[in-house]
Protein backbone atom coordinates (compact mmCIF):
# COMPACT_ATOMS: atom_id res chain seq x y z
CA UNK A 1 -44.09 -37.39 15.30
CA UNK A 2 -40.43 -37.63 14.86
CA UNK A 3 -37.99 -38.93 11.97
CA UNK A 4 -34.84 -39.10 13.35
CA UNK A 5 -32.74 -40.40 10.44
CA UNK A 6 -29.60 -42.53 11.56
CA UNK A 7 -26.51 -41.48 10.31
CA UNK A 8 -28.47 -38.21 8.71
CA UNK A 9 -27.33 -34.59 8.53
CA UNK A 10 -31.63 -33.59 8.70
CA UNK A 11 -33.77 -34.57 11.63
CA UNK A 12 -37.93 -33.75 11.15
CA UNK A 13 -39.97 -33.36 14.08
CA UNK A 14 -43.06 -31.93 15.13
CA UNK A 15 -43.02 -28.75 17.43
CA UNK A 16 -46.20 -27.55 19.30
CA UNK A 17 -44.96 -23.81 19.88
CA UNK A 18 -42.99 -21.43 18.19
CA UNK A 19 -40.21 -20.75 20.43
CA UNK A 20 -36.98 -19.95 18.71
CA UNK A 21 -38.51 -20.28 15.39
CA UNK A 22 -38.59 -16.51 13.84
CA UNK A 23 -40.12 -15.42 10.33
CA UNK A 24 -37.12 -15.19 8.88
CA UNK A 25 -36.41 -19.23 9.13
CA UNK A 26 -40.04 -19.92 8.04
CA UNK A 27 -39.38 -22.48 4.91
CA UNK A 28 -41.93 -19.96 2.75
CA UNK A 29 -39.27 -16.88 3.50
CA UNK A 30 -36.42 -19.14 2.25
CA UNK A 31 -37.70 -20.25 -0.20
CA UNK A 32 -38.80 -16.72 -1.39
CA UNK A 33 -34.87 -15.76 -0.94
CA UNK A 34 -33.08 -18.50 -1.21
CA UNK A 35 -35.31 -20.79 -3.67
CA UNK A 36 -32.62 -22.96 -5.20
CA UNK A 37 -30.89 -23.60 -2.38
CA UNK A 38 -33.99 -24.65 -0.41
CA UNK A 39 -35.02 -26.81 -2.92
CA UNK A 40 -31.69 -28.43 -2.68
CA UNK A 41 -32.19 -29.18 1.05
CA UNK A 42 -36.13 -30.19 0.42
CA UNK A 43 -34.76 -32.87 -2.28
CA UNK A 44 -32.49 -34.26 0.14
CA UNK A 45 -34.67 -34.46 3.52
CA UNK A 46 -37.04 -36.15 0.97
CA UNK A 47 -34.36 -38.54 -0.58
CA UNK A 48 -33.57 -39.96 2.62
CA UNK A 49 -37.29 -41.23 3.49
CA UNK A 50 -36.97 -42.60 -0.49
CA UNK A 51 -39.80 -40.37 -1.80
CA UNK A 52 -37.92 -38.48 -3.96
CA UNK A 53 -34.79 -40.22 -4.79
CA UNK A 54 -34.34 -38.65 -8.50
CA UNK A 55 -34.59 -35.23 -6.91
CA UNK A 56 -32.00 -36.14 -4.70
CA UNK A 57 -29.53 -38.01 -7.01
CA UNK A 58 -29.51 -34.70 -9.21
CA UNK A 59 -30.88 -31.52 -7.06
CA UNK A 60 -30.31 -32.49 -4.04
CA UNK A 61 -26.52 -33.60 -4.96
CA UNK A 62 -26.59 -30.19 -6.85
CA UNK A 63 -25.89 -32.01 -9.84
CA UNK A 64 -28.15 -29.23 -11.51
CA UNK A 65 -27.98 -26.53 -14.73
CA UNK A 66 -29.48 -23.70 -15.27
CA UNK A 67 -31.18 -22.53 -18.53
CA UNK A 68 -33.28 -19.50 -19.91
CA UNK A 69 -34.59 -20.92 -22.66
CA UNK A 70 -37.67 -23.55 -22.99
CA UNK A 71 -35.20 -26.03 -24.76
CA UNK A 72 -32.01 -27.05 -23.80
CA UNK A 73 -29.69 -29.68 -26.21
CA UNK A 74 -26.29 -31.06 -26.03
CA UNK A 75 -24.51 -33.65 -28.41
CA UNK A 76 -23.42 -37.50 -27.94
CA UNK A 77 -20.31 -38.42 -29.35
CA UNK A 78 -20.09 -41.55 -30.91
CA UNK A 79 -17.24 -43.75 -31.17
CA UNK A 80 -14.09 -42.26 -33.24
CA UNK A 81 -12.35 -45.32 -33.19
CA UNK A 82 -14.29 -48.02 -35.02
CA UNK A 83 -14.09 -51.83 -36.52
CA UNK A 84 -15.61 -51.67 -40.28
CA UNK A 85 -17.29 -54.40 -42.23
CA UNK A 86 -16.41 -56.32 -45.26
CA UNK A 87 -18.78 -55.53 -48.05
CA UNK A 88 -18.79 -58.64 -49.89
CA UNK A 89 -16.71 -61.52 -50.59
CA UNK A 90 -12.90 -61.72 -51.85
CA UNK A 91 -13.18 -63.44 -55.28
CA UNK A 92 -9.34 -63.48 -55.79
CA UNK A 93 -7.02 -66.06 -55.45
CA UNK A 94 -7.48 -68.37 -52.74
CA UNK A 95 -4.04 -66.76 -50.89
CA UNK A 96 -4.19 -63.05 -50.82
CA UNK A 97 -1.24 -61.30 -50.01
CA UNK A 98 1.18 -64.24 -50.65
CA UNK A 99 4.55 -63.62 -51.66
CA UNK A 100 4.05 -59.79 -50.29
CA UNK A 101 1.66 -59.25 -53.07
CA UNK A 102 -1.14 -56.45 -52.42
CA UNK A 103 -5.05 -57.17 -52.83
CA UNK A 104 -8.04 -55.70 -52.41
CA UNK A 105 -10.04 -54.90 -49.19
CA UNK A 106 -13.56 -54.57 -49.74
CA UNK A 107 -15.20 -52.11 -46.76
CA UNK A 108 -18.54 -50.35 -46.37
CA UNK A 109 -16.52 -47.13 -45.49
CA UNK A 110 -13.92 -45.28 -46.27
CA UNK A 111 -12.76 -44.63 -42.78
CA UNK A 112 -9.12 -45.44 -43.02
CA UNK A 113 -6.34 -43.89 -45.04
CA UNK A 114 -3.40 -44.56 -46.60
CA UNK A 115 -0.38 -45.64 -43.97
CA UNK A 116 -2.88 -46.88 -41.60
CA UNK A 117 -2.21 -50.29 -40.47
CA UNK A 118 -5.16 -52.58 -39.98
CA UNK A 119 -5.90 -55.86 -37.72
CA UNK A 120 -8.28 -58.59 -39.03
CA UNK A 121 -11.35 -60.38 -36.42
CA UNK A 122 -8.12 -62.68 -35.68
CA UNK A 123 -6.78 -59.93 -33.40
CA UNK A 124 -3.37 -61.09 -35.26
CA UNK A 125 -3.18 -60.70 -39.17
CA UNK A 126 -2.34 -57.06 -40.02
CA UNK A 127 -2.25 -55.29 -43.39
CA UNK A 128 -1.06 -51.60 -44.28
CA UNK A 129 -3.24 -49.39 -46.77
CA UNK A 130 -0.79 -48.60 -49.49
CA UNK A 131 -3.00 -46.36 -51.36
CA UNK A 132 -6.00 -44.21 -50.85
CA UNK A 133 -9.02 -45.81 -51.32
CA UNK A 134 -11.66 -45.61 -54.16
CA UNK A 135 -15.66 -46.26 -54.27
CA UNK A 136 -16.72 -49.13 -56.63
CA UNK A 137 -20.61 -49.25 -56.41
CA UNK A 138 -21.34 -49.31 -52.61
CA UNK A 139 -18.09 -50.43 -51.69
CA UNK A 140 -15.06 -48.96 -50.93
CA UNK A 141 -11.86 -50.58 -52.01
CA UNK A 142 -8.79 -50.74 -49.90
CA UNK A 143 -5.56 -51.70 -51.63
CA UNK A 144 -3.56 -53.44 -48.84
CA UNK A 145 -0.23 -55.37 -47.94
CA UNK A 146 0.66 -57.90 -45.15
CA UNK A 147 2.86 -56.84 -42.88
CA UNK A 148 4.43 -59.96 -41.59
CA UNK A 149 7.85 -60.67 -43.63
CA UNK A 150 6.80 -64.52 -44.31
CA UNK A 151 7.24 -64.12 -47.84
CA UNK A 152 4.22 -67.90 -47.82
CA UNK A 153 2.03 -65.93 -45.07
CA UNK A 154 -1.41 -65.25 -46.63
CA UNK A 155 -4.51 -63.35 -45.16
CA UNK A 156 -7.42 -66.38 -44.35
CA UNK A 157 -10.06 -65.84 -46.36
CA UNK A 158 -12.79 -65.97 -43.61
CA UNK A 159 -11.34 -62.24 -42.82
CA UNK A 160 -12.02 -60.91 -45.60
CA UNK A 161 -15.79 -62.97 -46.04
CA UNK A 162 -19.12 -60.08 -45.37
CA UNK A 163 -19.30 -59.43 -42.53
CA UNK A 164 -15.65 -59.72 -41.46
CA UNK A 165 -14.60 -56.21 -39.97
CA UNK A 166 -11.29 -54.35 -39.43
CA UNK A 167 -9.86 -51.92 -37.20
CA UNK A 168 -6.90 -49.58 -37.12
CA UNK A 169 -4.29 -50.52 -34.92
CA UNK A 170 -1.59 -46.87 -36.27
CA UNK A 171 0.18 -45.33 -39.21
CA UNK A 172 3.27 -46.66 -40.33
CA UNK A 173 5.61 -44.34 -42.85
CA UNK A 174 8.82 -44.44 -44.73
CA UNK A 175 12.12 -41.87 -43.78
CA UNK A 176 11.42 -38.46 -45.14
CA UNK A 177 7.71 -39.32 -45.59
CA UNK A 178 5.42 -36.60 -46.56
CA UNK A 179 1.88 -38.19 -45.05
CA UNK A 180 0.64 -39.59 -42.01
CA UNK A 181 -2.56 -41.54 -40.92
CA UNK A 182 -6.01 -39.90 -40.84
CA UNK A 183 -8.14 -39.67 -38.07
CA UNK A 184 -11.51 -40.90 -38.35
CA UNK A 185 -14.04 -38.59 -37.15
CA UNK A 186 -17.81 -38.91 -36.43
CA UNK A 187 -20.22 -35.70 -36.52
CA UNK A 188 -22.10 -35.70 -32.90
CA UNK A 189 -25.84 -36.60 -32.73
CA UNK A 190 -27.59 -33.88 -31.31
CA UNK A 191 -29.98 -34.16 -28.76
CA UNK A 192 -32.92 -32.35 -27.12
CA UNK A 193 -35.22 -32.03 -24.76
CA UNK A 194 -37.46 -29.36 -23.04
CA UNK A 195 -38.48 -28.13 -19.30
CA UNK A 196 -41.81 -29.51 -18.07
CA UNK A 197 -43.64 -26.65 -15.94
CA UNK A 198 -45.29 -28.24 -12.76
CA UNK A 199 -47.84 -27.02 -10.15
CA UNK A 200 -49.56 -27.89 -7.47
CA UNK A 201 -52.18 -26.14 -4.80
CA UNK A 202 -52.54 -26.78 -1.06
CA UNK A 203 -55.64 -25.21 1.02
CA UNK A 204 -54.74 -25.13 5.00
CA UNK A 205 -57.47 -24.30 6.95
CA UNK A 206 -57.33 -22.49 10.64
CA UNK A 207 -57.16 -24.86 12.65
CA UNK A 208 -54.76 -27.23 10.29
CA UNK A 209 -52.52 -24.42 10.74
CA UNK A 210 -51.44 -24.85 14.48
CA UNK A 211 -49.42 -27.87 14.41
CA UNK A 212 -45.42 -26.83 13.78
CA UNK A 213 -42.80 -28.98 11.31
CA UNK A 214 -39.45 -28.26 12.25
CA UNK A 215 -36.72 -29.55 9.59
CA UNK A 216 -33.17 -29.36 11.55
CA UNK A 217 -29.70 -29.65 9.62
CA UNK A 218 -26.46 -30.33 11.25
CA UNK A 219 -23.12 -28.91 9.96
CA UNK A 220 -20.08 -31.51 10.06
CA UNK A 221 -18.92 -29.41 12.85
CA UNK A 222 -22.11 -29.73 15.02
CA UNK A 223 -23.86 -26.61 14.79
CA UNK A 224 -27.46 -27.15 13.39
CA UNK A 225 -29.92 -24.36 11.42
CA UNK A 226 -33.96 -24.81 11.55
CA UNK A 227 -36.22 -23.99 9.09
CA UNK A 228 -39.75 -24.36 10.43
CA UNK A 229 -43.14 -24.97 8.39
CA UNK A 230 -47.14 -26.11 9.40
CA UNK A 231 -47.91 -29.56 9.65
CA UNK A 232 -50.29 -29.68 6.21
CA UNK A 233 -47.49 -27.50 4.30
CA UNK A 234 -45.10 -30.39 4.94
CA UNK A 235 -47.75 -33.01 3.94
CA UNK A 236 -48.11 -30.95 0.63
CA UNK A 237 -44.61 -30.68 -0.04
CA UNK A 238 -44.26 -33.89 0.63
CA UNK A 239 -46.85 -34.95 -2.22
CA UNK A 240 -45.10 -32.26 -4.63
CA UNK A 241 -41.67 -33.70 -4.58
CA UNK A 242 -43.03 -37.01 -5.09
CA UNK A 243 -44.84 -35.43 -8.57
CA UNK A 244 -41.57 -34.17 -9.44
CA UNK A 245 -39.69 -37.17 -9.07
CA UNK A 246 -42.52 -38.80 -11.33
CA UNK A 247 -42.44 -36.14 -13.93
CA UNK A 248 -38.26 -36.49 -13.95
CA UNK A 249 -38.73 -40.49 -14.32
CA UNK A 250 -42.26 -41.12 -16.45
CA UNK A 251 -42.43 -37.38 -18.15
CA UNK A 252 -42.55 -38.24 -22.12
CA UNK A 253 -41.67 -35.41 -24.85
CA UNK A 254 -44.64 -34.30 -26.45
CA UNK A 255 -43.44 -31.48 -28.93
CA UNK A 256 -43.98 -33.01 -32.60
CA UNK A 257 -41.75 -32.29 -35.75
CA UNK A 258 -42.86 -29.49 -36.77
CA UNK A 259 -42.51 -27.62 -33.36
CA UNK A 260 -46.52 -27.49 -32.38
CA UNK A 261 -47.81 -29.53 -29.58
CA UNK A 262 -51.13 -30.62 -29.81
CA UNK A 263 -51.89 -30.56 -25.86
CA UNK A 264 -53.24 -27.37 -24.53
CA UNK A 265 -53.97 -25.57 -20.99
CA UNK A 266 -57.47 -23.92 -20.03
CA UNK A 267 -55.89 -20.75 -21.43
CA UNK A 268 -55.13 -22.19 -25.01
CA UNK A 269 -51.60 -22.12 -24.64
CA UNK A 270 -49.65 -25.26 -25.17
CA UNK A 271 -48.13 -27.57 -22.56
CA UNK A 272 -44.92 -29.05 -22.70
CA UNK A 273 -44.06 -32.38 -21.95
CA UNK A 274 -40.32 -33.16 -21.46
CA UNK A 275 -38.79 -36.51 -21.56
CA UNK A 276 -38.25 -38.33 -18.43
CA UNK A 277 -35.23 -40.75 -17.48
CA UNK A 278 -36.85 -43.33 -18.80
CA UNK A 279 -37.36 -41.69 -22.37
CA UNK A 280 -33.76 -41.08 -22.22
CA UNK A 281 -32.15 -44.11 -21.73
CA UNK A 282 -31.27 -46.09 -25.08
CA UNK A 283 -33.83 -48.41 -26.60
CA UNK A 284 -31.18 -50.92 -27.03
CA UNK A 285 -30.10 -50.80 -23.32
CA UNK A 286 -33.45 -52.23 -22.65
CA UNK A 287 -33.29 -55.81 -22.12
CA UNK A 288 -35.54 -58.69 -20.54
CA UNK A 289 -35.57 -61.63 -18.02
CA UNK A 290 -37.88 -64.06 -17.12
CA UNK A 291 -35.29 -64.96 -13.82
CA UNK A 292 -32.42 -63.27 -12.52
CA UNK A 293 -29.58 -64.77 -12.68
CA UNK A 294 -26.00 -63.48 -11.39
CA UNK A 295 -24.37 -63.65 -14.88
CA UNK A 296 -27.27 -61.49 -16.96
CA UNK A 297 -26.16 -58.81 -14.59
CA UNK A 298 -22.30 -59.08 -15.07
CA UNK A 299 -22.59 -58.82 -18.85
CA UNK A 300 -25.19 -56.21 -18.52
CA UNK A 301 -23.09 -54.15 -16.76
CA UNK A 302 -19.94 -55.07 -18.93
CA UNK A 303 -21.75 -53.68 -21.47
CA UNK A 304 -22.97 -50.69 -19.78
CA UNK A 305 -18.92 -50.39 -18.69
CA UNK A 306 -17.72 -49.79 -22.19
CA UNK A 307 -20.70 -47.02 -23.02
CA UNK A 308 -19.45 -45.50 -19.32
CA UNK A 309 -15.66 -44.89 -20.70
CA UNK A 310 -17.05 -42.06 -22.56
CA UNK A 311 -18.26 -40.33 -19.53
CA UNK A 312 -15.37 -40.57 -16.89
CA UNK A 313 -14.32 -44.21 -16.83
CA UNK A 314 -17.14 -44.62 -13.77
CA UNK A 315 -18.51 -48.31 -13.63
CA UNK A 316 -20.46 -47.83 -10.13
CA UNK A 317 -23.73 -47.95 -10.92
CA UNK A 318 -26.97 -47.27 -9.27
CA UNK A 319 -29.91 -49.75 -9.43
CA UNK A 320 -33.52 -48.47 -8.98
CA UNK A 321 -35.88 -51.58 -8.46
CA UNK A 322 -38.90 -52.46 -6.08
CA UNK A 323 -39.21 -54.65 -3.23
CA UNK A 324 -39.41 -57.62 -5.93
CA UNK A 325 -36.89 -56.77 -7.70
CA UNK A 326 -34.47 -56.50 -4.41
CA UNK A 327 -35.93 -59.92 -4.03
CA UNK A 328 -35.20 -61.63 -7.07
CA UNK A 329 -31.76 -60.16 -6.44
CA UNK A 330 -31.05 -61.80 -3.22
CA UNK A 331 -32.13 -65.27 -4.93
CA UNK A 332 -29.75 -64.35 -7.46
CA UNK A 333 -26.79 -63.71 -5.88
CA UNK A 334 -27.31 -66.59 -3.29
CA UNK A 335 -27.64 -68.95 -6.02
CA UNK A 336 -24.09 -67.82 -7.09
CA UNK A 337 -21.80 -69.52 -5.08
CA UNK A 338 -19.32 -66.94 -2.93
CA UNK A 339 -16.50 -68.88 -3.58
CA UNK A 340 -16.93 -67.42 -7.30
CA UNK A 341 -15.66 -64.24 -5.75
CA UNK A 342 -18.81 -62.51 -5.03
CA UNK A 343 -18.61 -59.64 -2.76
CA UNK A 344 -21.91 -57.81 -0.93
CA UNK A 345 -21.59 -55.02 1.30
CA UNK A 346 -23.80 -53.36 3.35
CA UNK A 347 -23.42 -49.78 5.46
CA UNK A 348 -25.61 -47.86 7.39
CA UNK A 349 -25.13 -44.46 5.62
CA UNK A 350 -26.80 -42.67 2.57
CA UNK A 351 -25.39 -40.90 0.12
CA UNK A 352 -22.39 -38.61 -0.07
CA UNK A 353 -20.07 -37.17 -2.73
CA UNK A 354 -20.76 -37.14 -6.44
CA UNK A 355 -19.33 -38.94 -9.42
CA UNK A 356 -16.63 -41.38 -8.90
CA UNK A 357 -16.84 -40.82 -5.61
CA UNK A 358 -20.50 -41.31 -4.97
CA UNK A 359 -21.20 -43.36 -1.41
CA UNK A 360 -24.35 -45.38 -1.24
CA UNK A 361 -24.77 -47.18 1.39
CA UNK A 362 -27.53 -47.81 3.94
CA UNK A 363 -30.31 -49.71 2.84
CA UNK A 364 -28.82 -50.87 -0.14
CA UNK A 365 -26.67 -53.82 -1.48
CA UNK A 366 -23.64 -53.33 -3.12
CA UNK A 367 -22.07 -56.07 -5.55
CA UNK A 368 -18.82 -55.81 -6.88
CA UNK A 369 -18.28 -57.26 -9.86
CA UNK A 370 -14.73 -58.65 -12.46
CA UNK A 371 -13.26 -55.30 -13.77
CA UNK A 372 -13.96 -53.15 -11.17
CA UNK A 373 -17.88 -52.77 -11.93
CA UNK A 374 -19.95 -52.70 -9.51
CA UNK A 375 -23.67 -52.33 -8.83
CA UNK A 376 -25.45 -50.36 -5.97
CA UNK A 377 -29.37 -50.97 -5.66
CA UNK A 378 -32.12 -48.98 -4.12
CA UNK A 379 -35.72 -49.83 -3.03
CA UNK A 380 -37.63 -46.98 -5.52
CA UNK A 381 -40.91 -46.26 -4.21
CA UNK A 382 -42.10 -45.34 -6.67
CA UNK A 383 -41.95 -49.10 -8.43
CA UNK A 384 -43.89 -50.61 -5.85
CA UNK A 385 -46.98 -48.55 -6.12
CA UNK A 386 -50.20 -50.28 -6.97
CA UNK A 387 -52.22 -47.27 -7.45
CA UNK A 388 -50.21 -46.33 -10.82
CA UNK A 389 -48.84 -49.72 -11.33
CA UNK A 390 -51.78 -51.83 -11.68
CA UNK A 391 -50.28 -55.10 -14.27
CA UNK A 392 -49.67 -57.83 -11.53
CA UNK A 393 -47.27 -60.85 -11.90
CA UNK A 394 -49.48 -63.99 -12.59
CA UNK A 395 -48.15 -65.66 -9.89
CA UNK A 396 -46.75 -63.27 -7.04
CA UNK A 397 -49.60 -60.87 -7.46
CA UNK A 398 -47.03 -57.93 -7.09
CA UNK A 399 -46.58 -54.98 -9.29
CA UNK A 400 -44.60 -56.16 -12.28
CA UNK A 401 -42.85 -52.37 -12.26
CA UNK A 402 -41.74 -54.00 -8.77
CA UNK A 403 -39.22 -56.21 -11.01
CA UNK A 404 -37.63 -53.85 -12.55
CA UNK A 405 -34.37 -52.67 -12.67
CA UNK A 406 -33.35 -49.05 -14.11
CA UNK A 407 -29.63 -49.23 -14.15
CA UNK A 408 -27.87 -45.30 -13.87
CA UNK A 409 -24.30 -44.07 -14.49
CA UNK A 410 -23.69 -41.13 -12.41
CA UNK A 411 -20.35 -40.74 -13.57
CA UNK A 412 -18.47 -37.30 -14.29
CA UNK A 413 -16.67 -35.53 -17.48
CA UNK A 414 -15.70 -31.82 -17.32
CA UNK A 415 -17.39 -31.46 -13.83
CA UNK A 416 -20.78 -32.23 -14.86
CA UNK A 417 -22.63 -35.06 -13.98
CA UNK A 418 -23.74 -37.79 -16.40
CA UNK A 419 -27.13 -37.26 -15.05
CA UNK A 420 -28.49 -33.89 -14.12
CA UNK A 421 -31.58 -32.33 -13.46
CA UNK A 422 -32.04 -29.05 -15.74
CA UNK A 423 -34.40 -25.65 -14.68
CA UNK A 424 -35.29 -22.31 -15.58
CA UNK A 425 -33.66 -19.25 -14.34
CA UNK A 426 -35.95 -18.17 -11.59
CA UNK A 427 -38.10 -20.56 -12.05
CA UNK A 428 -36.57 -24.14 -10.85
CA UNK A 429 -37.94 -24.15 -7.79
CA UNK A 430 -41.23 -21.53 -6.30
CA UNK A 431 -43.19 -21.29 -3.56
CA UNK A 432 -46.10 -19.15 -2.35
CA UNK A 433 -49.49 -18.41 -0.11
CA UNK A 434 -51.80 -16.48 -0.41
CA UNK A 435 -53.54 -15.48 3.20
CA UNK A 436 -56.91 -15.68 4.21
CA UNK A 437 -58.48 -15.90 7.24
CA UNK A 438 -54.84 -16.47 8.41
CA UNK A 439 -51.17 -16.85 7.36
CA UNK A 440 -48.50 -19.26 7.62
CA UNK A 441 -46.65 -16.95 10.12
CA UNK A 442 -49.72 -15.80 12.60
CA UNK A 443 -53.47 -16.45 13.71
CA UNK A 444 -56.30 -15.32 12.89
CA UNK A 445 -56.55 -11.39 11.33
CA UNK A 446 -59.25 -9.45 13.12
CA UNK A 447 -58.15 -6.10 11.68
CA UNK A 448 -60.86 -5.07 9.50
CA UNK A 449 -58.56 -2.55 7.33
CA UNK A 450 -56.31 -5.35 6.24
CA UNK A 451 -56.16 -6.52 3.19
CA UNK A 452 -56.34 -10.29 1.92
CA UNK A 453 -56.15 -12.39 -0.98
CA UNK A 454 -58.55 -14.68 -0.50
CA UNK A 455 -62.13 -15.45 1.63
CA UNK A 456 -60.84 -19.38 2.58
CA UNK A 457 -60.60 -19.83 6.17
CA UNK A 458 -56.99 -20.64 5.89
CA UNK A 459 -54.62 -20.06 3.71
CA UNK A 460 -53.28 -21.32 0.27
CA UNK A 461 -50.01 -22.56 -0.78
CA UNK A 462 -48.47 -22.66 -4.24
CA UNK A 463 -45.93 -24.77 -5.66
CA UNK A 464 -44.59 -24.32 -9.13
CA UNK A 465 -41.31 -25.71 -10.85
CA UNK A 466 -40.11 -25.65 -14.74
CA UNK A 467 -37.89 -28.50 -14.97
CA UNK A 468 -36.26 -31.65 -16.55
CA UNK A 469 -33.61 -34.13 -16.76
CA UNK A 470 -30.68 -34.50 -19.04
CA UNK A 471 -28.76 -37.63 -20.00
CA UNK A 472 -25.54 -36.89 -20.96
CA UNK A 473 -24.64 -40.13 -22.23
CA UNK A 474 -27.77 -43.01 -22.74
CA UNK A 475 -26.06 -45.30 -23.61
CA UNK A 476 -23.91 -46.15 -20.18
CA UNK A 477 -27.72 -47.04 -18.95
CA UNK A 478 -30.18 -49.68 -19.24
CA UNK A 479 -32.95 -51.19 -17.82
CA UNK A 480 -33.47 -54.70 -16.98
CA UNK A 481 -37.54 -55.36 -17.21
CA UNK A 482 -39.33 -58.75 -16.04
CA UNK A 483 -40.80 -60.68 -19.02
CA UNK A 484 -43.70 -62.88 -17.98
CA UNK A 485 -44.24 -65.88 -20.21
């Protein structure tokens, strides 16, 4: 058995002796010195088969952060500059500001100051606060003055109707002024999560333990390192990083709000749920479709785009979908004619880089999109199991997970990426055995005077990982979910 990955840095293959394969390159040593690092390499060589694509796109693109704590939180800006609403109708004359008059600007905020010049819905009319404003019940009132020098201009009523919202375009003052605009500021939401520990527990037997896994990594320059393992190790690893990449995408916070969590271990002690990437991503960026279509993709992502400016201006996004959903894509963009200016590329590598300059190619479709957005998908796995995803589409009889599209912004802002997968010091990433009748590095003991761990006939192996993922930004993703009607 061989994978021999086109295009791929890793090659797998099975060996059936142990020449030029010492201890110290045995994947349990490396791990036991170098356990971050390994898992790095473990989350890519299991990205590239697609079972553990999350683990790659964070870990394995060591787009990862280290904590000591059980909690971890970080805050979300919101927007600084903002568009207000009219609070209730004008019930002056019927033309404000005529003659260079001032009149009153009902808002629901007092966000702007005095000097600040404002534009109307019209994207045209423009007033200057003269004065600071004042509350009157709910409402704050703006005392304002048309800019324009048409002494018969007058500000339309239907700006200044509920509903109606300015914005503030800058600050205009007089020679030897003693003021300038404000600058409207918005306290940060603050957000947290917590690590999720995970473990799992492999028995090998004796004979199980004969066949070799060799995982081989080449160097840009040629020169290749091997880390070897036993056949049923890899098998359990295997399994392991696919749990992890479910707890990082389904995982849902479980800690209530008063800091107890209800769910307990065999020991009494609680266990902690963290929330998942799908937790994470805004409830508003969830939207449905009954059929695909080319243009409820290019104002999704528009509106994604704007969310994205916050976090590095990056408007390549990352599709995770099933075989279905790939489907219903290709309908989708054939339907669109290509003389609309619809571009589709396809490449035969994976993925290199990070942030803006993430390459994903290889198995995936890339559209490009007006504005320079553009979307990259991926067949997820994960989406197209029937054993966990068991609601069928009436009529295709697939998963309807297998329809869905979870839309990701992997872009960048102060070197860290939107996404990232968090861990404990010392404790992202373990693994162990415990010897029996044998160990992963020999045969059979048949010295009486030494010592094991256990009575199997085989050995054990231990996997064990405190983690969770961190959305910098939700709201530069969404998901796109099939509706069936």
């Amino acid at each position: 058995m061989a994978s021999n990955l086109k295009g791929s840095p890793i090659q797998v293959y099975e060996q059936k002796h142990f020449k030029g394969l010492t201890d110290s390159l045995n994947l349990s040593n490396a791990y036991l010195t170098k356990p971050e690092q390994m898992d790095s390499v473990m989350a890519f060589a299991f990205g590239y088969t697609g079972k553990s694509v999350l683990n790659l796109l964070t870990g394995g693109l060591k787009n990862t952060k280290e904590i000591t704590g059980k909690e971890y939180e970080w805050d979300l800006h919101s927007e600084s500059e903002r568009s207000i609403e009219v609070s209730e109708d004008y019930n002056g004359t019927n033309t404000p500001g005529y003659g260079g008059q001032p009149f009153k600007l009902k808002l629901v905020e007092k966000w702007f100051d005095a000097t600040d010049v404002l534009v109307g819905d019209d994207g045209y009319t423009q007033v200057r606060v003269m004065g600071e404003p004042y509350q009157v019940g709910s409402a704050f009132v703006y005392t304002v003055q048309l800019t324009s020098p048409d002494e018969t201009a007058f500000c339309d009523l239907s700006l200044l109707t509920t509903g109606a919202r300015w914005s503030k375009e800058f600050s205009t003052v007089e020679e030897f002024s003693t003021e300038g605009g404000g600058h409207g500021f918005v306290t940060p939401y603050k957000l947290r999560n917590q690590l999720t520990t995970l473990r799992k527990t492999y028995e090998v037997s004796r004979n199980a333990a004969k066949a070799v896994m060799v995982i081989e990594m080449f160097s840009p320059d040629g020169q290749s390192t091997k880390f070897w393992t036993k056949m049923e190790e890899w098998t359990a690893m295997s399994k392991w990083y696919r749990e992890l990449d479910r707890s990082l995408l389904y995982s849902i916070y479980n800690k209530k709000q008063d800091g107890t969590v209800d769910l307990k271990g065999k020991n009494g002690r609680p266990v902690f749920h963290g929330a998942g990437l799908r937790e994470q991503i805004a409830p508003s960026n969830r939207r449905y479709y009954t059929k695909l279509t080319y243009e409820i993709l290019q104002e999704f992502l528009l509106d994604l785009s704007y969310a994205a400016e916050d976090f590095g201006g990056d408007h390549k996004f990352v599709a995770l979908t099933g075989k279905m959903g790939m489907r219903e894509f290709d309908r989708a963009m054939k339907e669109y004619n290509n003389s609309n200016g619809l571009t589709i590329t396809e490449n035969g590598t994976f993925i290199t880089g990070k942030g803006s300059e993430l390459v994903i190619d290889g198995h995936f479709k890339t559209v490009k999109f007006v504005n320079g957005v553009s979307l990259t998908l991926k067949v997820f796995e994960p989406y197209d199991d029937r054993v966990r995803n068991r609601a069928k589409h009436p009529i295709s009889g697939k998963p309807i997970e297998s329809y869905r599209f979870t839309i990701l912004d992997f872009g960048q802002k102060n070197g860290a990426s939107n996404i990232r997968k968090v861990v404990a010091k010392d404790a992202g990433s373990a693994m162990w055995h415990v010897s029996g009748s044998t160990s992963p590095t020999g045969g059979v003991t048949s010295d009486v005077n030494q010592m094991k761990a256990s009575g199997i006939d085989g050995y054990q192996v231990h996997f064990l990982s405190e983690c969770g993922l961190q959305v910098e930004n939700p709201l530069s993703m969404g998901e796109l979910i099939m509706k069936v009607v």
